[in-house]
Protein backbone atom coordinates (compact mmCIF):
# COMPACT_ATOMS: atom_id res chain seq x y z
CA UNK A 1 -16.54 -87.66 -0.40
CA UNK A 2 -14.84 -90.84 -0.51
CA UNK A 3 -16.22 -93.60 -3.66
CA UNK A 4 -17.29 -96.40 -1.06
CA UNK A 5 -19.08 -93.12 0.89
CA UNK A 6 -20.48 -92.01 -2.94
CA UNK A 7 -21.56 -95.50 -3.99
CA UNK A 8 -23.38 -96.35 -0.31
CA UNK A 9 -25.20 -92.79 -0.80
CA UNK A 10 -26.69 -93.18 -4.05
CA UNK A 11 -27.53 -97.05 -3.74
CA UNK A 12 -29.31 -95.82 -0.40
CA UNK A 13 -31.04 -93.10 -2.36
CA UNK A 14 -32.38 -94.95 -5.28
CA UNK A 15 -33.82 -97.83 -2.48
CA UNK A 16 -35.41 -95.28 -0.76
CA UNK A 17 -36.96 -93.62 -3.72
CA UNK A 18 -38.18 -97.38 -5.06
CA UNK A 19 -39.75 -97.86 -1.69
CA UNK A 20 -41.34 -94.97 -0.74
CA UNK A 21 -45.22 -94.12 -1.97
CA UNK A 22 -46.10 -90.83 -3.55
CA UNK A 23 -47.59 -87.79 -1.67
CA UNK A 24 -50.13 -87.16 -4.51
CA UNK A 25 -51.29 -83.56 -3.26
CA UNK A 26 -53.72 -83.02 -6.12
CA UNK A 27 -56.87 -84.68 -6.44
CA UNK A 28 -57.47 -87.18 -9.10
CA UNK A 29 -55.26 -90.29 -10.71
CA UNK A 30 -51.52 -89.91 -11.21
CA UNK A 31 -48.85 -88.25 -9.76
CA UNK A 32 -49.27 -84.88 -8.67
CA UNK A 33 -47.10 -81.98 -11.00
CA UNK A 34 -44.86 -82.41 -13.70
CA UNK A 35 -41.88 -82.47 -12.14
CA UNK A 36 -42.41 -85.15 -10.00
CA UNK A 37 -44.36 -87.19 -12.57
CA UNK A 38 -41.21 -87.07 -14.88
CA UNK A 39 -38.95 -87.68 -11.99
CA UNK A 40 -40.97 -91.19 -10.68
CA UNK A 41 -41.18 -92.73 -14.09
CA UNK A 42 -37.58 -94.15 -15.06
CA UNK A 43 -37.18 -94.61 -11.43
CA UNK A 44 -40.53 -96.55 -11.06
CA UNK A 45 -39.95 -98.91 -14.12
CA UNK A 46 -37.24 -101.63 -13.20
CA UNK A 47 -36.69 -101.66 -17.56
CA UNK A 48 -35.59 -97.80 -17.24
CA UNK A 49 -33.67 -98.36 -14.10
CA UNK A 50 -31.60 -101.24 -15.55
CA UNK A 51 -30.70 -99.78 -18.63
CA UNK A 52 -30.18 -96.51 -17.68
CA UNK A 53 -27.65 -97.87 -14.61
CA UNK A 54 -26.05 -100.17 -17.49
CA UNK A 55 -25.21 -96.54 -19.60
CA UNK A 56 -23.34 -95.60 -16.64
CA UNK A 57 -21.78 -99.03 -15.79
CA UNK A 58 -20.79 -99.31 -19.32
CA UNK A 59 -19.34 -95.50 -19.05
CA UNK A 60 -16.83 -96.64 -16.67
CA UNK A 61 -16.42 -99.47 -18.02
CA UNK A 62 -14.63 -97.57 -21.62
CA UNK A 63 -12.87 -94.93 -19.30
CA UNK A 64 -12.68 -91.11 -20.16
CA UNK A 65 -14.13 -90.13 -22.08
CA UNK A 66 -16.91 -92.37 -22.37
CA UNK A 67 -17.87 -91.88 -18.74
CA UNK A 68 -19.22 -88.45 -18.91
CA UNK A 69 -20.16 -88.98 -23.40
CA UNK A 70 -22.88 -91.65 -22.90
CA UNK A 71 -24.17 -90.46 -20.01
CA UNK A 72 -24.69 -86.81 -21.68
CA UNK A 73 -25.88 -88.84 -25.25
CA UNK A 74 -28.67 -90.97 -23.55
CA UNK A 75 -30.56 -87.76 -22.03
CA UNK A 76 -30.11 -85.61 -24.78
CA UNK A 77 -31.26 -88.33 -27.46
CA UNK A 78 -34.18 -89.54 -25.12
CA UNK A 79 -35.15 -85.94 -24.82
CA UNK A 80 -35.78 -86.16 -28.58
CA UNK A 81 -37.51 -89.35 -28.07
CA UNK A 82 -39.96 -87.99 -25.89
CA UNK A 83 -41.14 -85.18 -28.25
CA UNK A 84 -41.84 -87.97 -30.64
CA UNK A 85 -43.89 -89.51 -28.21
CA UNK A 86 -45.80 -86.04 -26.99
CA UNK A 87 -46.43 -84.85 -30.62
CA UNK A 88 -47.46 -88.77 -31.56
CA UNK A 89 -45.12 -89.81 -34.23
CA UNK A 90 -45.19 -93.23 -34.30
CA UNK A 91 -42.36 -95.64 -33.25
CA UNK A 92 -43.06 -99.45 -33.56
CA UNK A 93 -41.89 -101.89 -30.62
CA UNK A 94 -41.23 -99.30 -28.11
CA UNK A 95 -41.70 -101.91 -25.41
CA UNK A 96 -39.07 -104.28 -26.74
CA UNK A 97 -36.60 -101.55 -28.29
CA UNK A 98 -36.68 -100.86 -24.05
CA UNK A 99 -36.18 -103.83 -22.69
CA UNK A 100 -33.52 -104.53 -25.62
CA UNK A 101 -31.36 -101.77 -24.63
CA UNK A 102 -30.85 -103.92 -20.99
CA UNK A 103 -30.35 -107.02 -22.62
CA UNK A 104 -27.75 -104.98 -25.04
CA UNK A 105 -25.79 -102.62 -23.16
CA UNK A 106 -25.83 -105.70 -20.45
CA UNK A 107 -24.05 -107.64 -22.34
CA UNK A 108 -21.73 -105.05 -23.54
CA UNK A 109 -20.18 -104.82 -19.93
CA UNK A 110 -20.51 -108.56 -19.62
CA UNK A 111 -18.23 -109.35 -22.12
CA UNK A 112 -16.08 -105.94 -20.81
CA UNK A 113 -16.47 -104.74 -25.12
CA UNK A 114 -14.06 -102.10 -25.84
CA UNK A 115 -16.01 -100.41 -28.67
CA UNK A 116 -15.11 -96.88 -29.94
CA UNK A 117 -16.31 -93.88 -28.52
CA UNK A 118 -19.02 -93.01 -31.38
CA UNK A 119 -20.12 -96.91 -31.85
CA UNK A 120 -21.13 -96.90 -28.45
CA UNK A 121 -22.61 -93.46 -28.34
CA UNK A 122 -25.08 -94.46 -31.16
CA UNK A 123 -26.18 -97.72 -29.16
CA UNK A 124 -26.81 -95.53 -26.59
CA UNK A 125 -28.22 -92.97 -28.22
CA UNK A 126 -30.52 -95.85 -30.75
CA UNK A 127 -31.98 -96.99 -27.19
CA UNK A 128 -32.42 -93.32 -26.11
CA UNK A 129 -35.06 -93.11 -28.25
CA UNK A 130 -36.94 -95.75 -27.08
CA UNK A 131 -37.14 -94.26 -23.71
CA UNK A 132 -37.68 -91.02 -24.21
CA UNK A 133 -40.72 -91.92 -26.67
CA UNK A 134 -41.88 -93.98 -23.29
CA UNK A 135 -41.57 -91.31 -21.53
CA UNK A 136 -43.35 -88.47 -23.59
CA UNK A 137 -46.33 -91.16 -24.74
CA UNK A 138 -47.18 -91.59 -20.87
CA UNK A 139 -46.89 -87.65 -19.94
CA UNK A 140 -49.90 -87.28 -18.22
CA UNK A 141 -52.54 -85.10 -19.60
CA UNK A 142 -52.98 -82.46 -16.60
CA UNK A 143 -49.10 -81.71 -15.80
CA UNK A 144 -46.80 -79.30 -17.22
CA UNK A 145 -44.36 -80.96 -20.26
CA UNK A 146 -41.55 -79.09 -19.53
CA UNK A 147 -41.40 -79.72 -16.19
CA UNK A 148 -42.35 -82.96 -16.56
CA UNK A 149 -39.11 -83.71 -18.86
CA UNK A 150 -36.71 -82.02 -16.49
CA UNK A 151 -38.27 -84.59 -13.83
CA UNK A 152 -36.78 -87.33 -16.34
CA UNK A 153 -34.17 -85.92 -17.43
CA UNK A 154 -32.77 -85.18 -13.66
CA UNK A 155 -33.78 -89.09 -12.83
CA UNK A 156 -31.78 -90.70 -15.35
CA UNK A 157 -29.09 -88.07 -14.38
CA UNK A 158 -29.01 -90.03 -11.18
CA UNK A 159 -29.41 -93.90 -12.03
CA UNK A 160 -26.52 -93.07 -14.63
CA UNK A 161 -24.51 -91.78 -11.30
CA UNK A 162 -25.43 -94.60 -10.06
CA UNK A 163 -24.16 -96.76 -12.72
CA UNK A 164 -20.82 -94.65 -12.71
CA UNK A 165 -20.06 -94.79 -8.96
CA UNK A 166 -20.80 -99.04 -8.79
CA UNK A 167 -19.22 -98.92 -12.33
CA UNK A 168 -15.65 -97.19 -10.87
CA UNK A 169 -14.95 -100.08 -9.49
CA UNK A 170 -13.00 -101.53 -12.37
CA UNK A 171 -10.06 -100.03 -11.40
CA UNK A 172 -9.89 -103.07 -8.92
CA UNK A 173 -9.28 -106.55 -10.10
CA UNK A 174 -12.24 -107.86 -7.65
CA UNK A 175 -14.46 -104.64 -8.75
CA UNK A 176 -13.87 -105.47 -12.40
CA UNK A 177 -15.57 -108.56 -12.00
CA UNK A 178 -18.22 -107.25 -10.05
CA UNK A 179 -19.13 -105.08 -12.51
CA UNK A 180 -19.37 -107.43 -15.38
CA UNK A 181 -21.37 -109.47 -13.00
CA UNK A 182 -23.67 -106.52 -12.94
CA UNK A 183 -23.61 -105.92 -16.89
CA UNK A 184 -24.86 -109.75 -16.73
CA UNK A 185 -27.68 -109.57 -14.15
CA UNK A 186 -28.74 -106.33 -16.32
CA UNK A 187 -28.73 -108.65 -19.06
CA UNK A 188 -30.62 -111.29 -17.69
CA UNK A 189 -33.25 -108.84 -16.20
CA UNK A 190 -33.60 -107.60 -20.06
CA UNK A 191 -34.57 -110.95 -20.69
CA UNK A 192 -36.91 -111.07 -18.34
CA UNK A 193 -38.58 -108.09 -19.34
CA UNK A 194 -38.15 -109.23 -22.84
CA UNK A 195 -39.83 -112.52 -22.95
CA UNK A 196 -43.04 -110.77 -20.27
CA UNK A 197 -41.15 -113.09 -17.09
CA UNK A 198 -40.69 -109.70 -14.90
């Protein structure tokens, strides 16, 4: 499948997914099953989906073999995260350690910063946490964790795809800008979320 073919597909996908309503086909509140409770969060929080596209962005960005490394570090580390959250451990300024990591790895692709492989594995991986505590605090009480982590785990799989295939496009003098364009709007939208505006 051509890039251009790759990119269109997956930006198609994740506005589909953002605009379409649940089928909730158990009674009460929430989403119904684990799976597709853990697979609607990141992609129904705009903080999630901007800093988890940003991972991939910044991916590209570094080249091999960052491109595969972060996006393997953020799931496994927010993975960790979310047991935190589902056995209770506490973690202060989740909210803002979330909306950080936009305003962060934002401006890392902004400014197009070079860092080595394991500096910018641990930001990723510091911000991880955040998430994944998000995630396991707001696993809902009648759904299966396991499941409900897979769900997560295959979302952010996808926005960071989604990050890599817009983020490719630095092989390209024109796409190079683009994409530090995009590090910068991620940026600003982790202000936003930062400061309460979105």
């Amino acid at each position: 499948m051509p890039l251009r073919a790759l990119i269109l597909f997956f930006a198609f996908a994740l506005i589909a997914i953002q605009s379409a309503s649940p089928a909730l086909a158990h009674t009460g509140s929430g989403y119904g099953g684990g799976l597709i409770a853990g697979f609607a969060h990141p992609i129904l929080g705009w903080d999630h989906v901007a800093a988890m596209v940003a991972v991939g962005l910044w991916g590209a960005f570094l080249g091999s073999p960052s491109v595969w490394i972060l996006p393997v570090v953020f799931p496994l580390v927010m993975a960790f995260g979310a047991v935190a959250g589902i056995i209770g451990l506490p973690l202060p300024a989740v909210e803002t350690g979330i909306a950080l990591s936009a305003v962060v790895l934002g401006l890392m692709i902004a400014f197009a910063v070079k860092s080595p492989i394991w500096v910018a594995a641990v930001i990723v991986g510091a911000f991880a946490v955040f998430h994944g505590y998000a995630h396991g605090t707001e696993l809902p009480a009648t759904v299966n964790a396991f499941a409900y982590a897979v769900g997560f785990v295959i979302a952010t799989g996808l926005l960071h795809m989604l990050g890599i295939g817009f983020g490719l496009l630095v092989k390209w003098p024109a796409g190079r800008v683009a994409v530090r364009g995009a590090g910068g709007i991620i940026s600003l939208a982790g202000i936003a979320f930062l400061t309460g505006i979105a």
